[in-house]
Protein backbone atom coordinates (compact mmCIF):
# COMPACT_ATOMS: atom_id res chain seq x y z
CA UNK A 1 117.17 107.62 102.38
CA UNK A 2 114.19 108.16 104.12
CA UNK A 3 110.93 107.81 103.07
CA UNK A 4 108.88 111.15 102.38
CA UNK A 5 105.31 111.26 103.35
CA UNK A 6 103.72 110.59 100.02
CA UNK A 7 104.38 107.07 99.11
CA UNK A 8 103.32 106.31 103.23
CA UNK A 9 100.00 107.39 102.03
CA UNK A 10 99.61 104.73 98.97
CA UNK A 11 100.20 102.06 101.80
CA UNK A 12 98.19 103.30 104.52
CA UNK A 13 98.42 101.12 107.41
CA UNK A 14 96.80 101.08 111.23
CA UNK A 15 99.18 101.84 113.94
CA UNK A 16 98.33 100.82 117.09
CA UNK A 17 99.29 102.83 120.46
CA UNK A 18 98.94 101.80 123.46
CA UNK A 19 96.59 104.28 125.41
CA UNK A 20 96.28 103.87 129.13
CA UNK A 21 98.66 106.15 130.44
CA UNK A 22 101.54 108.37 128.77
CA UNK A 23 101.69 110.73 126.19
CA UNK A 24 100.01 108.31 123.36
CA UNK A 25 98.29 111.45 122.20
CA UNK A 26 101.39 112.97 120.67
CA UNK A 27 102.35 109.99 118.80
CA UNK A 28 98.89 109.54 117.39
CA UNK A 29 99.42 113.23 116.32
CA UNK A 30 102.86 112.58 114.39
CA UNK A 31 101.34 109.07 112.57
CA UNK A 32 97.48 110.81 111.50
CA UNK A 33 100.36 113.71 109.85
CA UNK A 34 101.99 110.84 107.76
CA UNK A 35 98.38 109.69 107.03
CA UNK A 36 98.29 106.49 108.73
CA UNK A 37 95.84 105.19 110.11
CA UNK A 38 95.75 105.22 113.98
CA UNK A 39 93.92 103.18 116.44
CA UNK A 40 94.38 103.99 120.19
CA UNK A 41 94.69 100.15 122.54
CA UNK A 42 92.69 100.36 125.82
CA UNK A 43 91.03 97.07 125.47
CA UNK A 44 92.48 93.39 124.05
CA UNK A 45 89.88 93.60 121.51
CA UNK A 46 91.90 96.64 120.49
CA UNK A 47 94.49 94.16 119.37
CA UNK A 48 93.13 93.07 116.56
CA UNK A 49 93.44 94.44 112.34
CA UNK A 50 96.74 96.21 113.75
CA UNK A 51 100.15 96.13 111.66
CA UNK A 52 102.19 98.19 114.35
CA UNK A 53 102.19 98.40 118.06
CA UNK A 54 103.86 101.87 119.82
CA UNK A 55 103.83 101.71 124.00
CA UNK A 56 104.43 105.45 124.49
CA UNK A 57 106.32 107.07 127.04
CA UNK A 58 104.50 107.86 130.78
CA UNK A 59 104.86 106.10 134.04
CA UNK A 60 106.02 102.14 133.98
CA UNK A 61 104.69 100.90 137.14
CA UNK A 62 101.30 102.73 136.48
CA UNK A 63 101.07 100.92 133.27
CA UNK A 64 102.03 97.71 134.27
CA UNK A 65 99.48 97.95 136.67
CA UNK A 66 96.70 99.25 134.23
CA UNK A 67 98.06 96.42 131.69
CA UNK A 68 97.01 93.64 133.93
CA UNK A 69 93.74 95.43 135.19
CA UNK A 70 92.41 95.30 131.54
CA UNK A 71 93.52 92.29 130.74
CA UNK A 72 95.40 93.56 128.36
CA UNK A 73 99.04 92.10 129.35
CA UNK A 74 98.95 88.21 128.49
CA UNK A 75 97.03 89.44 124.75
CA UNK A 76 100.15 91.30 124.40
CA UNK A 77 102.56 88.40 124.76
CA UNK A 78 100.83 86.55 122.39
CA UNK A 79 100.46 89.64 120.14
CA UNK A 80 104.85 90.14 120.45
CA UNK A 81 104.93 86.68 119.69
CA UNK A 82 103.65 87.07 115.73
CA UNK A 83 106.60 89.30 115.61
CA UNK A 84 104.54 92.81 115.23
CA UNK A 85 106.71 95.86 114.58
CA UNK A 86 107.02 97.48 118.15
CA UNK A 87 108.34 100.52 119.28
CA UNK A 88 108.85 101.74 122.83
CA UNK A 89 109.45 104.85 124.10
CA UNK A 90 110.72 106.11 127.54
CA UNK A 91 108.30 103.67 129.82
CA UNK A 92 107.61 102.02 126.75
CA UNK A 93 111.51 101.01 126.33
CA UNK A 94 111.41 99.62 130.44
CA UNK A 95 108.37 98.04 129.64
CA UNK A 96 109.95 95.95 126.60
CA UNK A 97 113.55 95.07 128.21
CA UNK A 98 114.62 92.04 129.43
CA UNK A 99 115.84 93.47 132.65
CA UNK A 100 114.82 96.85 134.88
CA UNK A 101 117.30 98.50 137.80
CA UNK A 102 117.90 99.54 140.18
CA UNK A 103 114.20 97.61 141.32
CA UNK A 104 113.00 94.70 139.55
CA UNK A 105 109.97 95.05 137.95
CA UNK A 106 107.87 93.17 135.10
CA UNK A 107 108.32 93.60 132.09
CA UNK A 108 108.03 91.72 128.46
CA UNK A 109 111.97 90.93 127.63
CA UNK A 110 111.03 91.59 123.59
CA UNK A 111 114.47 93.48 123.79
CA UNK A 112 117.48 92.03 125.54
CA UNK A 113 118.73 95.07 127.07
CA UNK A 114 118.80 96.00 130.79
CA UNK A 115 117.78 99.45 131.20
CA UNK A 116 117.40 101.74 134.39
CA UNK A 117 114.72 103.55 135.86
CA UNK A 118 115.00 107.50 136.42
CA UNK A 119 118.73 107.47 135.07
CA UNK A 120 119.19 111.38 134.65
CA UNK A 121 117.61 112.15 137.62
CA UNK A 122 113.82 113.92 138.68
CA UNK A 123 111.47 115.51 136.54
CA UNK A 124 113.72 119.14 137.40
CA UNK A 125 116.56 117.19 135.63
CA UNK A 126 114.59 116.73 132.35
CA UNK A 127 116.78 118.46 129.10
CA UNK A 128 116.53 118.43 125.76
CA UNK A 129 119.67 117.56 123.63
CA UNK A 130 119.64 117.45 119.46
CA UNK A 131 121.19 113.88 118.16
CA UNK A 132 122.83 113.01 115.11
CA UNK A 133 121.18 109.33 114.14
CA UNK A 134 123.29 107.70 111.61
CA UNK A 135 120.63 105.86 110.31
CA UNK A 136 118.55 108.92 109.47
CA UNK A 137 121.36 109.65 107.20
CA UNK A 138 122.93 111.78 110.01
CA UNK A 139 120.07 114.03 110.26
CA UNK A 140 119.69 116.00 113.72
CA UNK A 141 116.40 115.26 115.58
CA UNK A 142 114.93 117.52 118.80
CA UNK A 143 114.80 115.37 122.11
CA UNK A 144 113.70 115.42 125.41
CA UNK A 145 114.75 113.40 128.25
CA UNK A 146 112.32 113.35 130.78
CA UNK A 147 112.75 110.72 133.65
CA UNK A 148 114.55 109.56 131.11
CA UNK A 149 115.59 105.51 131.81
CA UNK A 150 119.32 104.91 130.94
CA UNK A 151 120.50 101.23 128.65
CA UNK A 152 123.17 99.67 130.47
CA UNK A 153 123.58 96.57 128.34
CA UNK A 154 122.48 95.57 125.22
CA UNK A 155 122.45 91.81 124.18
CA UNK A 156 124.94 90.70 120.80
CA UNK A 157 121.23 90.33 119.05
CA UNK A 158 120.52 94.52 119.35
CA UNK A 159 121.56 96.51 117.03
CA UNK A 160 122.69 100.23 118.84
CA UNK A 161 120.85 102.82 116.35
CA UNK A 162 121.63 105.99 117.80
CA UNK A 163 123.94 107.16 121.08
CA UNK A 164 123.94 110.39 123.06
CA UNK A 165 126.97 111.35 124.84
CA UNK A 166 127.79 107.67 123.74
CA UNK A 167 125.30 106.23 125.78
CA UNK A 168 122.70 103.91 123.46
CA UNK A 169 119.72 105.83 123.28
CA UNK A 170 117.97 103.86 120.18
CA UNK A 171 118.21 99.63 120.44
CA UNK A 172 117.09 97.46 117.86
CA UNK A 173 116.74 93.47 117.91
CA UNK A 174 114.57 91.86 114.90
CA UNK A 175 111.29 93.94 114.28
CA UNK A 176 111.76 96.00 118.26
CA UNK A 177 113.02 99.22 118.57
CA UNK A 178 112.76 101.36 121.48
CA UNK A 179 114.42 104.60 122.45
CA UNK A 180 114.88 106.24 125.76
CA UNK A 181 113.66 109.80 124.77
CA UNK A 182 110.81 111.54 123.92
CA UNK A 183 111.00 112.53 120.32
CA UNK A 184 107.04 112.82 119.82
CA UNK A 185 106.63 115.79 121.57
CA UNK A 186 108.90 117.86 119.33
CA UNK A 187 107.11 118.70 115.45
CA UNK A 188 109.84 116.71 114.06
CA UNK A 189 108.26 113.30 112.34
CA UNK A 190 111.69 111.83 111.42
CA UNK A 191 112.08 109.06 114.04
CA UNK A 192 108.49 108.18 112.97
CA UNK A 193 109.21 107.89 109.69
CA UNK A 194 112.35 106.14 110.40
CA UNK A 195 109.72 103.32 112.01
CA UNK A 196 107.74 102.92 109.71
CA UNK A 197 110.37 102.61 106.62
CA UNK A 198 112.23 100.10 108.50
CA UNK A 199 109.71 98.34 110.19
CA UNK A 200 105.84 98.43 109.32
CA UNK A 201 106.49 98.60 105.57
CA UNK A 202 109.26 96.40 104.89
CA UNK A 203 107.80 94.24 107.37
């Protein structure tokens, strides 16, 4: 069962989002609803007194590259390696795999999935589709695929959450989740809630 919003509020905690690039606004928007606390990563100091980290969707090269000219990309392989609850979306999800097509590019292999870049086509291509996500009890949540990166393998440590069209669209392995789609820029908080009962507070 899912958790409702009032017993997130007895255990606040700080939510970290990565906030170079990418749509980090939205997801602060859907965590300060659930009344958690939120604090927005632009600097490595930013690091610290977190108990989740979320690397939003956006562009993955343009991160990368902003990543390493704060500083901010070796603090967060030390950070994954304290086994922090992360989530990835969209770039976030490249950005956490172990392996990126059709180009190589860096990335943190916290996830051992290969995933590729611009699956569903151009920005023109973007759709939105409604899932059903057995674990959110089958419950139906908005999407939108924009750029939208497509998982072609997932390691025998993930854990396939949720599929569209029966392509994995939500990948878990230990306390990493990522999805493929942009669920924070729909109203609906249940993916976010979904995080946070699974992860953050049963950490």
């Amino acid at each position: 069962m899912l958790l409702n919003v009032l017993p997130l509020v007895a255990g606040k905690k700080t939510i970290g989002i990565l906030a170079l690039q990418g749509d980090y606004y939205d997801h602060q928007q859907h965590f300060l609803a659930l009344k958690q606390s939120v604090k927005l990563i632009k600097t490595p100091h930013d690091l610290t007194y977190i108990d989740a980290l979320v690397i939003p969707g956006g562009e993955s090269s343009a991160m990368i590259y902003l990543l390493k000219r704060k500083q901010l990309w070796h603090p967060l392989e030390i950070l994954f390696k304290q086994d922090i609850p992360v989530w990835g979306t969209c770039a976030g999800a490249i950005l956490l795999s172990h392996k990126v097509l059709p180009e190589p590019q860096d990335c943190f292999s916290l996830i051992d999935i290969d995933i590729r870049r611009n699956a569903y086509g151009t920005q023109k291509n973007s759709f939105e589709a409604v899932l059903s996500i057995p674990v959110l009890d089958g419950k139906v949540i908005p999407s939108l695929f924009i750029r939208a990166p497509l998982i072609t393998r997932c390691g025998k440590s993930c854990t396939i959450l949720g599929y569209w069209k029966k392509k994995p669209v939500i990948v878990q392995e230990k306390v990493c989740m990522v999805s493929t789609f942009h669920t924070e820029l729909e109203s609906n908080h249940k993916l976010h809630i979904f995080f946070l009962q699974r992860f953050v507070y049963k950490k």
